[in-house]
C-alpha atoms as a PDB file:
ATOM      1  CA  UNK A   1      60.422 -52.109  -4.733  1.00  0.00           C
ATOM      2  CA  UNK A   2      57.396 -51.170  -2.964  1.00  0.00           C
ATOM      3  CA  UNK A   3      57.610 -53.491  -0.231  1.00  0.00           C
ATOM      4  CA  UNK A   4      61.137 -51.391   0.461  1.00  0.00           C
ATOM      5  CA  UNK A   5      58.926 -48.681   0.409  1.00  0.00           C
ATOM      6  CA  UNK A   6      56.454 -49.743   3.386  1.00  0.00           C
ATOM      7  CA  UNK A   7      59.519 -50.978   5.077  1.00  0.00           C
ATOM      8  CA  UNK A   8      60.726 -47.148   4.830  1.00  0.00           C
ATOM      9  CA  UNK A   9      57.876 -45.347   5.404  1.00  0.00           C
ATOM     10  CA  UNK A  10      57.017 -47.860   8.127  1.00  0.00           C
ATOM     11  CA  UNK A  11      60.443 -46.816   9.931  1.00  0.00           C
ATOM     12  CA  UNK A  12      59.934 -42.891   8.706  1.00  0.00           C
ATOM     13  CA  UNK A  13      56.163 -42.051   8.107  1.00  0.00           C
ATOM     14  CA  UNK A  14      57.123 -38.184   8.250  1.00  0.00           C
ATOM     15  CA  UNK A  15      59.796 -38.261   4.921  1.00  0.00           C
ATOM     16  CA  UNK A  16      58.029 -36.685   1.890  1.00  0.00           C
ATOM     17  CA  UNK A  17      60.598 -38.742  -0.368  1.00  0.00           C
ATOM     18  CA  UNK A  18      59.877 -41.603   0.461  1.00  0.00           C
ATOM     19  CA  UNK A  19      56.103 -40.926  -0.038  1.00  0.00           C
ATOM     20  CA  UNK A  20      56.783 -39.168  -3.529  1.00  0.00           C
ATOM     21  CA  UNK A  21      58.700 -42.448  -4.460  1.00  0.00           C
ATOM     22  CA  UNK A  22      55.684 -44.761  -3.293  1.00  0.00           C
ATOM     23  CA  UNK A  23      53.282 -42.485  -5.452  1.00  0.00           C
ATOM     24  CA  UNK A  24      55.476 -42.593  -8.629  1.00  0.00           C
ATOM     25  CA  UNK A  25      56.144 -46.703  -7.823  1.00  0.00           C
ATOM     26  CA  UNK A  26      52.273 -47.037  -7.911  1.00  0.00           C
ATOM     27  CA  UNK A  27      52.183 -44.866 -10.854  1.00  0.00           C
ATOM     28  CA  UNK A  28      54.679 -47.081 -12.798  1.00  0.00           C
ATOM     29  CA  UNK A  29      52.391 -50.099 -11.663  1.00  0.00           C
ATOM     30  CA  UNK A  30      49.001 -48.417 -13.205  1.00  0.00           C
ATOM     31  CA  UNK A  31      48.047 -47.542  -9.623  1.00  0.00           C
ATOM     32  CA  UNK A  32      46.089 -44.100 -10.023  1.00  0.00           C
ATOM     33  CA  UNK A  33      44.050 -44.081  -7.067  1.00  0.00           C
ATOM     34  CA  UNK A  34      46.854 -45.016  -4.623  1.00  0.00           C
ATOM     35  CA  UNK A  35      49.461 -42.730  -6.283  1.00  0.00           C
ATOM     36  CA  UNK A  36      47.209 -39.911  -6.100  1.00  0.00           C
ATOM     37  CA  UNK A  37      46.434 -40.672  -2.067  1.00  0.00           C
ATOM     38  CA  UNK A  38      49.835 -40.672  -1.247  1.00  0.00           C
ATOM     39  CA  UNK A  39      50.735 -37.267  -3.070  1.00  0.00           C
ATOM     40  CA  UNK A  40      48.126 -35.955  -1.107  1.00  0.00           C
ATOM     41  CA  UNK A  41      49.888 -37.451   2.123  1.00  0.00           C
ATOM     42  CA  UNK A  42      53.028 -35.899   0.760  1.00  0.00           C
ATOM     43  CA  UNK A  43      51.330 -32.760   0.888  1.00  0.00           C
ATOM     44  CA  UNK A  44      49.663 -33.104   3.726  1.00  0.00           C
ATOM     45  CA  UNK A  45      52.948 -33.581   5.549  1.00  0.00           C
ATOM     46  CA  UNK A  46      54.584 -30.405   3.636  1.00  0.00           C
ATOM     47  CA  UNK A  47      51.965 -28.325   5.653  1.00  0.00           C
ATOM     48  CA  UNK A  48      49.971 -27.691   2.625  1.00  0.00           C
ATOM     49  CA  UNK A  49      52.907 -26.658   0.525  1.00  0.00           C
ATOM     50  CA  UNK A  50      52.529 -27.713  -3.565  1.00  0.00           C
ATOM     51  CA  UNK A  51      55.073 -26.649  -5.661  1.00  0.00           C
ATOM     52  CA  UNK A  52      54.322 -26.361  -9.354  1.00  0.00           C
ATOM     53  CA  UNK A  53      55.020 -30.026 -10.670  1.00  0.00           C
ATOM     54  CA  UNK A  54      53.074 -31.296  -8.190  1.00  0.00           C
ATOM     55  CA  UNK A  55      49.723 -29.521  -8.802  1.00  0.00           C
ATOM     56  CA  UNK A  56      50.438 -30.353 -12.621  1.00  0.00           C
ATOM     57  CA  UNK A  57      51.132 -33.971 -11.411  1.00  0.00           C
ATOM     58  CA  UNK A  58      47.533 -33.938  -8.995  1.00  0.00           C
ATOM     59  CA  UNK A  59      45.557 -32.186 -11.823  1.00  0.00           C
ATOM     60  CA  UNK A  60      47.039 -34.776 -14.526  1.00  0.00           C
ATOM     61  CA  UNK A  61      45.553 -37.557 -12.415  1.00  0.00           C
ATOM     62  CA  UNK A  62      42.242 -35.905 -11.546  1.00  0.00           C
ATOM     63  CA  UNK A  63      41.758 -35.299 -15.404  1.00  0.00           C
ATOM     64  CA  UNK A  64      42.267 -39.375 -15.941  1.00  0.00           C
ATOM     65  CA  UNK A  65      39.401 -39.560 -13.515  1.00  0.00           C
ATOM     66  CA  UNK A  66      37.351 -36.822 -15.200  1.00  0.00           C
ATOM     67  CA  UNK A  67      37.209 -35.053 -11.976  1.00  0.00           C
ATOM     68  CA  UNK A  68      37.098 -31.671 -14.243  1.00  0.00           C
ATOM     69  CA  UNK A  69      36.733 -29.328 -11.163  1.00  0.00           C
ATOM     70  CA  UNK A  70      39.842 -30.622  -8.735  1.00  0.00           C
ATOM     71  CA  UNK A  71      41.766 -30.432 -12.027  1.00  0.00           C
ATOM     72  CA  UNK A  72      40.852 -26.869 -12.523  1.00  0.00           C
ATOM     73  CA  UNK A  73      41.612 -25.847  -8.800  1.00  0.00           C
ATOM     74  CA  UNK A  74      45.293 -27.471  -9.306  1.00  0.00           C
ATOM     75  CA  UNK A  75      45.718 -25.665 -12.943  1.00  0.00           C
ATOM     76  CA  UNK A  76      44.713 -22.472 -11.927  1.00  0.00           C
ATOM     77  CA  UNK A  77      46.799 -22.818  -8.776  1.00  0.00           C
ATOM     78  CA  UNK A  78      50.191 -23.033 -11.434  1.00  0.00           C
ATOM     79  CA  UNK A  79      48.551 -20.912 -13.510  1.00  0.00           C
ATOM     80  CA  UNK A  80      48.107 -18.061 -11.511  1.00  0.00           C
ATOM     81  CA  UNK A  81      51.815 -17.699 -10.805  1.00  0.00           C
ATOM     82  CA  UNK A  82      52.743 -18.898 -14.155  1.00  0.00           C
ATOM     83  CA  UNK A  83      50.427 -18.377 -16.727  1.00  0.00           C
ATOM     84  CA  UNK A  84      53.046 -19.313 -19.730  1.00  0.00           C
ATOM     85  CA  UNK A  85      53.268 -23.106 -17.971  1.00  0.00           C
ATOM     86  CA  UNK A  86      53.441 -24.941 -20.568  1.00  0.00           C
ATOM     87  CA  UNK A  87      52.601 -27.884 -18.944  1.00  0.00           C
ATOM     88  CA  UNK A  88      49.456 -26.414 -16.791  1.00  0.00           C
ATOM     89  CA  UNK A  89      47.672 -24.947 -20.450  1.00  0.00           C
ATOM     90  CA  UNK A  90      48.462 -28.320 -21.753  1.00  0.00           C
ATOM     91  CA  UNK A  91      46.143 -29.964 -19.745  1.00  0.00           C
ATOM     92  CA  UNK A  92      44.018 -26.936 -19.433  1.00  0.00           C
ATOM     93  CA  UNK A  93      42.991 -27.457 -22.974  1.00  0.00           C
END
């Protein structure tokens, strides 16, 4: 599956999809580190744009790594906007 992956991204390094699909492959495969660089290339190439799942799904990761203070900036970033999340006060607590 991944090496489809590299083959696709290899062919179209721009498509967000196929960079969401690596990160949740490398999820699946207890990849942390390499799931959460390649949401932040799928952000990067959505000129900065995070919708809500994907600050929960950033801050989720951060939290495994105990980095407290990216988590924060990625919960208060949904919870701003949303402040009944579910989700976002989940991990918030």
């Amino acid at each position: 599956m991944q090496r489809q992956l590299v083959n696709q991204l290899s062919v179209e390094p721009t498509n967000t999809a196929v960079w969401r699909k690596y990160a949740m492959s490398c999820l699946e495969n207890g990849q942390q580190l390499k799931a959460e660089h390649f949401l932040k290339k799928e952000i990067a190439l959505n000129n900065g744009e995070v919708t809500k799942e994907m600050h929960i799904l950033l801050a989720s990761l951060l939290l495994q790594r105990k980095d407290f203070h990216g988590c924060k900036e990625h919960l208060d970033a949904v919870l701003n906007t949303d402040w009944k999340n579910i989700w976002a006060n989940l991990l918030f607590g």
